[in-house]
N, C-alpha and C. Protein backbone atom coordinates (compact mmCIF):
# COMPACT_ATOMS: atom_id res chain seq x y z
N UNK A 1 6.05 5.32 -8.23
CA UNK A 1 4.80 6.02 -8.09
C UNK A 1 3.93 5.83 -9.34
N UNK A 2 4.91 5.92 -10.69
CA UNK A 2 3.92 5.41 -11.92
C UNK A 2 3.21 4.44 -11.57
N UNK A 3 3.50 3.27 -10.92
CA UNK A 3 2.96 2.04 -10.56
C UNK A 3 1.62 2.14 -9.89
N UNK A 4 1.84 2.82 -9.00
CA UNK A 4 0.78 2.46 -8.09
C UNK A 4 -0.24 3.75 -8.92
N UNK A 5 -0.17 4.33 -9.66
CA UNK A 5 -1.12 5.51 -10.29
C UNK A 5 -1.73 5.04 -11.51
N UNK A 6 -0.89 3.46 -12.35
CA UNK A 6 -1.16 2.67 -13.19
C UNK A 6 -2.14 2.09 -12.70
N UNK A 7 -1.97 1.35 -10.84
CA UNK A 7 -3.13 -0.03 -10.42
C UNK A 7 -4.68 0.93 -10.01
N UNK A 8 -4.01 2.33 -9.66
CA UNK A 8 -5.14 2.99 -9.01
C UNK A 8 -6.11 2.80 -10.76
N UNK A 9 -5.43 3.45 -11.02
CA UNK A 9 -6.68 3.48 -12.63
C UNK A 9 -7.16 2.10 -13.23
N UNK A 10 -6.52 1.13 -13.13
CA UNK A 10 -6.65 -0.25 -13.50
C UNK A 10 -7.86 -0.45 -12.75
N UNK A 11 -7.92 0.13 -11.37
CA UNK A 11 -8.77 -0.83 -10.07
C UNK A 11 -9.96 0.21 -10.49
N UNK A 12 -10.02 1.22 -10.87
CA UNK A 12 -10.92 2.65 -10.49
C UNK A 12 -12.02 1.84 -12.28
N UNK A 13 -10.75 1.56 -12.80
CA UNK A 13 -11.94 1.29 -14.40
C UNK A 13 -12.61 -0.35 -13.67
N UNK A 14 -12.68 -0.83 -12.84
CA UNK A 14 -12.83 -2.27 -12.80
C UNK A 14 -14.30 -1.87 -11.83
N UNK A 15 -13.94 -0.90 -11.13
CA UNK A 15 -15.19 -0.46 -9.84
C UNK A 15 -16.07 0.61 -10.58
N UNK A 16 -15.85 1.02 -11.72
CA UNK A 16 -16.50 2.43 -12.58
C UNK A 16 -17.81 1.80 -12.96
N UNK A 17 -18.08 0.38 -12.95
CA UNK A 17 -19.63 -0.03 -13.50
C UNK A 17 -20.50 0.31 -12.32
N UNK A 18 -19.78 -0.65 -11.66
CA UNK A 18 -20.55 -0.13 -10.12
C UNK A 18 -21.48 0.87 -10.02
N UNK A 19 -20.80 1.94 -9.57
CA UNK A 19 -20.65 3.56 -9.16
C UNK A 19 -22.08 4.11 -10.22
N UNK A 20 -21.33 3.54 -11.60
CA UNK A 20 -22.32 4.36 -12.32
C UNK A 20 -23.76 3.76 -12.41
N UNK A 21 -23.35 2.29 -12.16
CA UNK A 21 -25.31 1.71 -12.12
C UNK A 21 -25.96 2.28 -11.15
N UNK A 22 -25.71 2.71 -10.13
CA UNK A 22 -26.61 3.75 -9.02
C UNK A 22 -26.25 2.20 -7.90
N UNK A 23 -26.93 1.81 -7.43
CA UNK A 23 -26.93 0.74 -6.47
C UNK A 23 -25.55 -0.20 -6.22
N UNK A 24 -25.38 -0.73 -5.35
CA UNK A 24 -24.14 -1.79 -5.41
C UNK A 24 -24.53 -2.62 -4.91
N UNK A 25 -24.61 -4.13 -5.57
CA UNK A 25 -25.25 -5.30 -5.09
C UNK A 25 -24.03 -5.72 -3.76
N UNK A 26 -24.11 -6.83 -2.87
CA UNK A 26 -23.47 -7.71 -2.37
C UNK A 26 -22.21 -7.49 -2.40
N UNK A 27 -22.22 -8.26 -3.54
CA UNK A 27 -20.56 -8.79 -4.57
C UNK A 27 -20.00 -7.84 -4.90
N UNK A 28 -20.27 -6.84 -5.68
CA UNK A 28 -20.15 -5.70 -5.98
C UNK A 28 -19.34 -4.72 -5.06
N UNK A 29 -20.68 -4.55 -3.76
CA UNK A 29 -19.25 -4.50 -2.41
C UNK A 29 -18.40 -4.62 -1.79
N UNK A 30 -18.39 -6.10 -2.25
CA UNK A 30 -17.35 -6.80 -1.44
C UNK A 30 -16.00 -5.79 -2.13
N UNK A 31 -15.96 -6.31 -3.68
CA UNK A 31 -14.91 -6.07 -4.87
C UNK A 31 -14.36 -4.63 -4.39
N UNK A 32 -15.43 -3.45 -4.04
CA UNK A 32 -15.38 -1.83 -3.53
C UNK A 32 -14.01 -2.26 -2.68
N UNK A 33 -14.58 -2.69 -1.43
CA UNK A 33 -14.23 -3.13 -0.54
C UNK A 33 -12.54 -3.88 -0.47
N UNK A 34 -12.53 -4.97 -1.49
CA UNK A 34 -11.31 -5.25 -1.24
C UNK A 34 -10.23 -4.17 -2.00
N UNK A 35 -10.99 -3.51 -3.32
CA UNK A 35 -9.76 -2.83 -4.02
C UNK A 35 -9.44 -1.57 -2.83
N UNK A 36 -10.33 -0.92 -2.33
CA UNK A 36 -9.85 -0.14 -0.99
C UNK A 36 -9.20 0.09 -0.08
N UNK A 37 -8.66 -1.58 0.42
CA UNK A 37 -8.09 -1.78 0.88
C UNK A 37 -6.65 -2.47 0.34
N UNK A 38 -6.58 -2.71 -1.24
CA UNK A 38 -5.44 -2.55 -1.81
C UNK A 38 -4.75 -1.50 -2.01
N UNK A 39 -5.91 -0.67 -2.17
CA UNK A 39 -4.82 0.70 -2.62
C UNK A 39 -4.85 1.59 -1.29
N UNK A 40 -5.13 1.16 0.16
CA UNK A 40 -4.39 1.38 1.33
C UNK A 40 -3.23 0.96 1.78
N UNK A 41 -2.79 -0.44 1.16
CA UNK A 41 -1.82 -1.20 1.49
C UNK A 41 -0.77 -0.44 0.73
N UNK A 42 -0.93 -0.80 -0.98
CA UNK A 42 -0.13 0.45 -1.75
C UNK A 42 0.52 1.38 -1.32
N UNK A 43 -0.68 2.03 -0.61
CA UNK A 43 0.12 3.75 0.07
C UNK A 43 0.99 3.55 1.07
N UNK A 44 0.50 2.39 1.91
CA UNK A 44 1.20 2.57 3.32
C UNK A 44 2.79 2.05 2.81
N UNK A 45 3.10 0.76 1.72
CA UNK A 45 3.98 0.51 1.37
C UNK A 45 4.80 1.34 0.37
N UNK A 46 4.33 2.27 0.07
CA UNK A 46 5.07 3.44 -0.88
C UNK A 46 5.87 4.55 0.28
N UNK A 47 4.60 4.81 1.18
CA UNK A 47 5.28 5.70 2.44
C UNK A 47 6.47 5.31 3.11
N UNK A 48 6.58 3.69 3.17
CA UNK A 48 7.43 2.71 4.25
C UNK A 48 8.82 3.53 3.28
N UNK A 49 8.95 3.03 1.67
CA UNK A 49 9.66 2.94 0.95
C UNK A 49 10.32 4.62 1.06
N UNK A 50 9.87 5.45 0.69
CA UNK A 50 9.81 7.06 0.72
C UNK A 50 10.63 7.37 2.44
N UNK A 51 10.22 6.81 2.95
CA UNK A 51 11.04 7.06 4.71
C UNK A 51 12.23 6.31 4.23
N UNK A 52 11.93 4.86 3.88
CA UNK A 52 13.43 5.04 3.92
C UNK A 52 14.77 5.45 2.89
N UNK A 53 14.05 5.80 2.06
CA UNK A 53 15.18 6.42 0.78
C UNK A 53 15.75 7.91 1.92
N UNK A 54 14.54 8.53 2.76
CA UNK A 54 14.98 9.61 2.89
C UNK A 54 15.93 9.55 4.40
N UNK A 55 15.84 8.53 4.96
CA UNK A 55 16.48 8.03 6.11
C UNK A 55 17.80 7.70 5.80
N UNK A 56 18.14 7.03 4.54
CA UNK A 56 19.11 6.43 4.16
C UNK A 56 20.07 7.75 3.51
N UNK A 57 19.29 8.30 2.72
CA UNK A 57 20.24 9.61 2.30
C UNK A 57 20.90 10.55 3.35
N UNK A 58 20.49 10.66 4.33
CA UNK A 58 21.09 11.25 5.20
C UNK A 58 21.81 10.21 6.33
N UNK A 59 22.09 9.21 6.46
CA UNK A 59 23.41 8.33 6.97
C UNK A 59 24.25 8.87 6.37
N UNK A 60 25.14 8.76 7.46
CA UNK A 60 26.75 8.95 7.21
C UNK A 60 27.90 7.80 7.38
N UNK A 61 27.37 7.06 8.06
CA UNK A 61 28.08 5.79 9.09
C UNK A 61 27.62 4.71 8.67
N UNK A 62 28.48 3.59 8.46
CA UNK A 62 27.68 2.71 7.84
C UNK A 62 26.60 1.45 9.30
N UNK A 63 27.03 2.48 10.95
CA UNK A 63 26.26 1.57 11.67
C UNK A 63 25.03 2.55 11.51
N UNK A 64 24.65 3.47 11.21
CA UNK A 64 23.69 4.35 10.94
C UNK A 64 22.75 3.47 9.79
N UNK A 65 23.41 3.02 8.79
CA UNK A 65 22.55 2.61 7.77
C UNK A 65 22.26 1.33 8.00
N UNK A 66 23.17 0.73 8.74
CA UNK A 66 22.42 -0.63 9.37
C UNK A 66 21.18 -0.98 10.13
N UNK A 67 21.19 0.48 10.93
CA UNK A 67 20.23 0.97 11.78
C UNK A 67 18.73 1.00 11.18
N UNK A 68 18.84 2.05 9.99
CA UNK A 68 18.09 2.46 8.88
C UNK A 68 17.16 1.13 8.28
N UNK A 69 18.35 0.25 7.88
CA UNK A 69 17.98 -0.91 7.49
C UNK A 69 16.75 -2.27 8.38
N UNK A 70 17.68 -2.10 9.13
CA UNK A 70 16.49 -2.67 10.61
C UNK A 70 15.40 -2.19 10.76
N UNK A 71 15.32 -0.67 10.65
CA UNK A 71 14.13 -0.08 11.12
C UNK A 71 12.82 -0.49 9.79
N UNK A 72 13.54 0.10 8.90
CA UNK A 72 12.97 -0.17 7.70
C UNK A 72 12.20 -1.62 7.78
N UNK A 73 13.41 -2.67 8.24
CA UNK A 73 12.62 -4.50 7.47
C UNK A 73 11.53 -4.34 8.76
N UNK A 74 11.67 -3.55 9.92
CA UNK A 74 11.06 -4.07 11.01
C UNK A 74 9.18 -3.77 10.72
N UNK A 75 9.36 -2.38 10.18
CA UNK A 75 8.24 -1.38 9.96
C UNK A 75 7.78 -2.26 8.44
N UNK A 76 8.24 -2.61 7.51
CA UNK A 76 7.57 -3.81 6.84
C UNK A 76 7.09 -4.90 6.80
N UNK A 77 7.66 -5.63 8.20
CA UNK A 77 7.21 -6.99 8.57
C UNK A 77 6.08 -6.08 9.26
N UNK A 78 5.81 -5.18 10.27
CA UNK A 78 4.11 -5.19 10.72
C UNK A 78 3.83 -4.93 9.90
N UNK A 79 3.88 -4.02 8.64
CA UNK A 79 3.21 -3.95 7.80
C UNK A 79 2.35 -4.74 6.84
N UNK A 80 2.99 -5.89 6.30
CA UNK A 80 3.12 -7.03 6.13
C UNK A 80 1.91 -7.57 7.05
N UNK A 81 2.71 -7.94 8.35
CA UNK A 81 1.24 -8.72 9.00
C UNK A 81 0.02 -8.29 9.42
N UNK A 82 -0.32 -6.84 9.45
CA UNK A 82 -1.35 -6.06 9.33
C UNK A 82 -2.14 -6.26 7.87
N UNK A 83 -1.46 -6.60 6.65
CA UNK A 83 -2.28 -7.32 5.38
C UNK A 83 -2.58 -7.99 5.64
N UNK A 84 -1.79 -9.00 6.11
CA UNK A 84 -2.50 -10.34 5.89
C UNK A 84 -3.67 -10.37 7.20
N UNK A 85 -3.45 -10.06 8.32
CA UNK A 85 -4.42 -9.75 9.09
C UNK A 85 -5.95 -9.46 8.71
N UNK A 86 -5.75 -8.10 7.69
CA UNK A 86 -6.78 -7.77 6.98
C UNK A 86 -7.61 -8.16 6.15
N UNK A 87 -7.10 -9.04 5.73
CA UNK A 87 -7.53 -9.80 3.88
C UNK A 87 -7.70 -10.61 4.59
N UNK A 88 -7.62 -11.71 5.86
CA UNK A 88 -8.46 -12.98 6.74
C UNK A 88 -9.32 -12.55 6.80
């Protein structure tokens, strides 16, 4: 979570000229625009991660955590191709 609270501030000082010149040219938007949708991806991949620590702590069986495991890579691969989807 440090991480992604490190890129949020990294991305937030990079978009802070912007904001404060009053107007946002073009380009300017675009940049809004793509970091927005980085730090959507971020979240959704922190959430993926957070389900499954808490999925996994409560297995008992190790076909349970296999289970866990599947679900998990499955819900990351759309995840996954919903980025790249996005960023085309």
């Amino acid at each position: 979570m440090k991480k992604f609270a490190l890129c949020f501030v990294a991305v937030w000082a990079l978009i802070s000229d912007a904001t404060v010149a009053g107007a946002i040219d073009g380009d300017k938007a675009a940049r809004v625009a793509f970091v927005n949708e980085f730090i959507r991806e971020q979240a959704s991949t922190q959430q993926i991660r957070d389900t499954f620590a808490k999925e996994q702590a409560e297995d008992k069986i190790s076909s349970d955590r296999m289970a866990t495991i599947v679900r998990t890579a499955t819900r990351m691969n759309l995840e996954l191709q919903t980025n790249i989807d996005m960023l085309q």
